[in-house]
C-alpha atoms as a PDB file:
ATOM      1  CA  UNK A   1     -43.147 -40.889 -40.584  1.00  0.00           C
ATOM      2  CA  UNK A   2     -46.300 -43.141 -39.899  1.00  0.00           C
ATOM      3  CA  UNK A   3     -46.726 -45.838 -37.870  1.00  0.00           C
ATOM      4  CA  UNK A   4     -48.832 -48.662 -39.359  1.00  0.00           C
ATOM      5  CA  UNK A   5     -51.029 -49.451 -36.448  1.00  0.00           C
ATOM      6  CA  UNK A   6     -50.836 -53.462 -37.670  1.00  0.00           C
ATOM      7  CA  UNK A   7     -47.015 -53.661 -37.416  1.00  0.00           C
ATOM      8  CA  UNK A   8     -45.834 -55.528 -34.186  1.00  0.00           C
ATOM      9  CA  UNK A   9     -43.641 -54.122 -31.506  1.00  0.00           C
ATOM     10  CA  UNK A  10     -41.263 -56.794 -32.980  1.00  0.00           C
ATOM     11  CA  UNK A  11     -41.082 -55.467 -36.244  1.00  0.00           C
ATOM     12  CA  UNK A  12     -40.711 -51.623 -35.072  1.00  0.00           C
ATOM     13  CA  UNK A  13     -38.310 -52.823 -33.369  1.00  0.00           C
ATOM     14  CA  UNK A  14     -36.434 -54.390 -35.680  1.00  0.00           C
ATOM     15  CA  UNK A  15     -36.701 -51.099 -38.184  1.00  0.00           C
ATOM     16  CA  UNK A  16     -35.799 -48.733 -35.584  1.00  0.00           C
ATOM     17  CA  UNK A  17     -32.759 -50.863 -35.357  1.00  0.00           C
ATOM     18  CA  UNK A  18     -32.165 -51.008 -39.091  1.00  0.00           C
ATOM     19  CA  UNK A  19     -32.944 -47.523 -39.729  1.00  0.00           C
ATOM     20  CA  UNK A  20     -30.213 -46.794 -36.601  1.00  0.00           C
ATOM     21  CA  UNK A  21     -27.586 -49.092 -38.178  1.00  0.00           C
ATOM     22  CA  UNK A  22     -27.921 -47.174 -41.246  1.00  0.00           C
ATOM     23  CA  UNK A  23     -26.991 -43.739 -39.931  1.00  0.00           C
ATOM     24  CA  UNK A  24     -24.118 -45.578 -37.703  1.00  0.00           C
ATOM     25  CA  UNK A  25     -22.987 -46.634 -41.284  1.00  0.00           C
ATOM     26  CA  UNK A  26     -23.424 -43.073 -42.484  1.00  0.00           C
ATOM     27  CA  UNK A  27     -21.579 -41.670 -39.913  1.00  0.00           C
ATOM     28  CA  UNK A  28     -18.762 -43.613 -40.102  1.00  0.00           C
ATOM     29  CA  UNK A  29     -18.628 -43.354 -43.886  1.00  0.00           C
ATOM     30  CA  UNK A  30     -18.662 -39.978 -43.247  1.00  0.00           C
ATOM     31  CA  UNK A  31     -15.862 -40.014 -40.738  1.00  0.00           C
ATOM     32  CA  UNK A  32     -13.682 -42.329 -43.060  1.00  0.00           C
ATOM     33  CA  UNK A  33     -14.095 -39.621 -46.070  1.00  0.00           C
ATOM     34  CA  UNK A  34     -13.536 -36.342 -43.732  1.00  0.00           C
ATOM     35  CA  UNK A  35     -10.622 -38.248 -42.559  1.00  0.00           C
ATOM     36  CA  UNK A  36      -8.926 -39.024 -45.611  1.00  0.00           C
ATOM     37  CA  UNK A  37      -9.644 -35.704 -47.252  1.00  0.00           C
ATOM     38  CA  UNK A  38      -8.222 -34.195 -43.848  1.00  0.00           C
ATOM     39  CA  UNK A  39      -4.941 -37.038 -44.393  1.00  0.00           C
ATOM     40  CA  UNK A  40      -4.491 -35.413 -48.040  1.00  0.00           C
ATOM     41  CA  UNK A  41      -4.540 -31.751 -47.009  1.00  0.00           C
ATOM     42  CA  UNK A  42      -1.658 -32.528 -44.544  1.00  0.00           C
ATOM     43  CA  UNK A  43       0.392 -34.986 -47.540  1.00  0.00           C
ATOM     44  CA  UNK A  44       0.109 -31.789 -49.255  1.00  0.00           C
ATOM     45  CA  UNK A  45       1.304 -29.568 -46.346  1.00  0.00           C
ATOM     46  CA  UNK A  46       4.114 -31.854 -45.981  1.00  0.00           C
ATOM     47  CA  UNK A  47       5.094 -31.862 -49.651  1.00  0.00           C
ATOM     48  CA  UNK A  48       5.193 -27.903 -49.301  1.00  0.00           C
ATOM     49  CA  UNK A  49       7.173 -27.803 -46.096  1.00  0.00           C
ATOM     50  CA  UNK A  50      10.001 -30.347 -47.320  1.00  0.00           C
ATOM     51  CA  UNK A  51      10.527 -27.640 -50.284  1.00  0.00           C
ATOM     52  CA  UNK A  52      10.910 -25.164 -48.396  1.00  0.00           C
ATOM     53  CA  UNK A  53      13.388 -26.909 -46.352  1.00  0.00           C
ATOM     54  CA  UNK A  54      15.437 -27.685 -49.650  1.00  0.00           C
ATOM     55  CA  UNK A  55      15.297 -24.340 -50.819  1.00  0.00           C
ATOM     56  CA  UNK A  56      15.878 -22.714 -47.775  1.00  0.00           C
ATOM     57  CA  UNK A  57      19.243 -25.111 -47.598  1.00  0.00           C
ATOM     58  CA  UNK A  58      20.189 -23.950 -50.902  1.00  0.00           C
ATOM     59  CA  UNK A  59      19.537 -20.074 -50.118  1.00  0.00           C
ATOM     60  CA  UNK A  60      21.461 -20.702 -47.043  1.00  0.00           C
ATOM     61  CA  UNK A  61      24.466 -21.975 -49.186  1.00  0.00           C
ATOM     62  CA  UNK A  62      24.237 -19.541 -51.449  1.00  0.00           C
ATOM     63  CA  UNK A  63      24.466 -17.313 -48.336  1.00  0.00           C
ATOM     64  CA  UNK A  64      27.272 -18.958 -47.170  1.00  0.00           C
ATOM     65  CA  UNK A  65      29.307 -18.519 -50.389  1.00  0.00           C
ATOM     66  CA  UNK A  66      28.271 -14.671 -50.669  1.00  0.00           C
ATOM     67  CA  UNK A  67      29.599 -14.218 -46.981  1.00  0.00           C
ATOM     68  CA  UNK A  68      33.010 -15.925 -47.604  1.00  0.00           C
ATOM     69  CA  UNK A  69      33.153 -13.669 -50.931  1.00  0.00           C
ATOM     70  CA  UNK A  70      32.635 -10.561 -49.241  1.00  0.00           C
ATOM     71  CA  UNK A  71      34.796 -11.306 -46.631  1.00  0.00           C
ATOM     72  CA  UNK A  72      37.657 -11.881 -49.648  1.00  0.00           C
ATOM     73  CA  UNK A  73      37.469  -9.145 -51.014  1.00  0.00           C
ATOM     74  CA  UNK A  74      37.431  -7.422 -47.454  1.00  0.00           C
ATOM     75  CA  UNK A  75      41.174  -8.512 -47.326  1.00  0.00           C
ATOM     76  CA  UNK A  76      41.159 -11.885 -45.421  1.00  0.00           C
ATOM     77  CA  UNK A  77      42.167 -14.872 -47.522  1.00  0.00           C
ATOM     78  CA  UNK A  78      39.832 -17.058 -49.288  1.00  0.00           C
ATOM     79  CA  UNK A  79      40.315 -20.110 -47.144  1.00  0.00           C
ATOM     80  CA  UNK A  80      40.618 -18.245 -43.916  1.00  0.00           C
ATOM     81  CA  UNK A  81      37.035 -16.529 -45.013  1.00  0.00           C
ATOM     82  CA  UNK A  82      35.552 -20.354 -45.194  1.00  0.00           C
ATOM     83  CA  UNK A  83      36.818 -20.954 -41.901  1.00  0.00           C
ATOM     84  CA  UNK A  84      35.256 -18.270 -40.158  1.00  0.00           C
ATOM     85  CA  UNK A  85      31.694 -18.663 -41.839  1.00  0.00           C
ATOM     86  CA  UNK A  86      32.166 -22.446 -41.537  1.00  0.00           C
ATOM     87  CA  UNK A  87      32.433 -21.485 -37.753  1.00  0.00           C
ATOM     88  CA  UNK A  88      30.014 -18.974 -37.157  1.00  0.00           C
ATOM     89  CA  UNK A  89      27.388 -21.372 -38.908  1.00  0.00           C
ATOM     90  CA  UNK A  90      28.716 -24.284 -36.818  1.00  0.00           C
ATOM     91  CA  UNK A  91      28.467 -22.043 -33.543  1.00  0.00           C
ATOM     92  CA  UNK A  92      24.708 -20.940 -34.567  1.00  0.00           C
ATOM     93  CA  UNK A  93      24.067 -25.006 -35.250  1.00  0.00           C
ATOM     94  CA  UNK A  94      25.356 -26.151 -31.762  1.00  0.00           C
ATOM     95  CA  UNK A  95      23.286 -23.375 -30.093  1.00  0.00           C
ATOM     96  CA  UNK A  96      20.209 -24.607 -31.505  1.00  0.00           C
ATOM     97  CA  UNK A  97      20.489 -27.900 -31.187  1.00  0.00           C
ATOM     98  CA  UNK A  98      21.471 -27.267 -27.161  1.00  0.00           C
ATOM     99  CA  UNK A  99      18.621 -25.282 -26.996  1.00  0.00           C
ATOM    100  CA  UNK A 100      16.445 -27.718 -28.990  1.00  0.00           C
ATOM    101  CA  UNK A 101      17.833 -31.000 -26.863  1.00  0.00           C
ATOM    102  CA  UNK A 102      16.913 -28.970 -23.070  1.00  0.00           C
ATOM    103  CA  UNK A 103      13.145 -28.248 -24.616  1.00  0.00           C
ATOM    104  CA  UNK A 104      12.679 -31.813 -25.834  1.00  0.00           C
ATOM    105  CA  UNK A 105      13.837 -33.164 -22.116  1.00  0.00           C
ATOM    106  CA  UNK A 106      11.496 -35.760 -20.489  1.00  0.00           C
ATOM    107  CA  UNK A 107      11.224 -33.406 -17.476  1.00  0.00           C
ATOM    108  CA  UNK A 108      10.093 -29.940 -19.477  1.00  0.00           C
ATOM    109  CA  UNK A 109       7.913 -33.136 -21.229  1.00  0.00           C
ATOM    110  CA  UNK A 110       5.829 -34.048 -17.903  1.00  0.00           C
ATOM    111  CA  UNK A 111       2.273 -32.508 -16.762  1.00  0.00           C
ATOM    112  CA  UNK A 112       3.341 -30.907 -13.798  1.00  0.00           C
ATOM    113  CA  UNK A 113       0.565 -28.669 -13.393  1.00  0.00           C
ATOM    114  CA  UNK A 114      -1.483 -31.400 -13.604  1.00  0.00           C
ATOM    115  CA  UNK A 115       0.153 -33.389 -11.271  1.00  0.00           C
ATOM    116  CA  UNK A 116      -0.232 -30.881  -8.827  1.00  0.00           C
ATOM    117  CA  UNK A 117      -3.866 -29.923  -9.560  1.00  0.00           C
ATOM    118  CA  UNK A 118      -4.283 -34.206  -9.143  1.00  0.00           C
ATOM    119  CA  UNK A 119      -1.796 -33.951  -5.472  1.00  0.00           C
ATOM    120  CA  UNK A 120      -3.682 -31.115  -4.033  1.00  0.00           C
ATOM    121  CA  UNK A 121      -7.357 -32.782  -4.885  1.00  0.00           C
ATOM    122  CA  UNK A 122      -6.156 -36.291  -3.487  1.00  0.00           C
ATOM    123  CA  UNK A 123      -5.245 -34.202  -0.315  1.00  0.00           C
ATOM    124  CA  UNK A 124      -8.773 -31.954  -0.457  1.00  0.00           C
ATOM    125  CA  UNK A 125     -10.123 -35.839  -0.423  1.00  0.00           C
ATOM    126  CA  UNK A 126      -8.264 -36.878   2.781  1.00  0.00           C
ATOM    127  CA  UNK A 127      -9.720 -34.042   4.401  1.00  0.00           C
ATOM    128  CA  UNK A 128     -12.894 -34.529   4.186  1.00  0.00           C
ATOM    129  CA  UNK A 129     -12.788 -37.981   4.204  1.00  0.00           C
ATOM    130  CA  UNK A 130     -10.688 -38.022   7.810  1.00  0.00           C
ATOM    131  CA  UNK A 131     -13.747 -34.629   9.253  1.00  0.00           C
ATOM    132  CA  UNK A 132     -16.324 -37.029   8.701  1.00  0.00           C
END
């Protein structure tokens, strides 16, 4: 790039703000495109993951019906079979959502290593502060 020894420090100016506005444009077009390619990739994602929700349901079911099968032709009657899958899978459900519900708790939520890292450096603070 040459500089035009005639041009004004004005006018320099004024390019070098031009030509910086223009990659400040750049960028953010940029940053727009990477973002929406990156918001399609997860769409996709999503799509994939909700199918594999409904066909792991319907395996499940299938499952479900095998189990109370087996167990009829093990001997125990057909509606006594449901029962006991129905309650086994109803069992298993409660369990995870307990489990689920105690993780997801505002306490197991907090930064508590960070509020102790930001406790013991206010305290570092008041002792120098209170040698001096």
């Amino acid at each position: 790039m040459s500089v035009d020894p005639q041009k004004s420090a004005g006018t320099l100016l004024g390019d070098a703000l031009s030509h910086v506005s223009s990659l400040v444009r750049s960028e953010v077009d940029l940053a727009r495109a990477e973002v929406s390619e990156n918001m399609n990739s997860a769409a996709v994602a999503i799509g994939m993951l909700a199918a594999a929700v409904v066909l792991a349901i319907t395996a499940l079911n299938v499952l479900s019906a095998a189990l109370v099968g087996a167990l009829t032709e093990a001997g125990i009657p057909g509606v006594w079979s449901a029962v006991i899958v129905g309650l086994a899978f109803g069992i298993a459900a409660y369990l995870f959502m307990n489990k689920g519900t105690n993780e997801l708790k505002m306490s197991s939520m907090a930064p508590t290593r960070t509020a102790k890292n930001v406790k013991r450096d206010a305290q570092t603070v008041k002792e120098v502060y209170n040698d001096k």
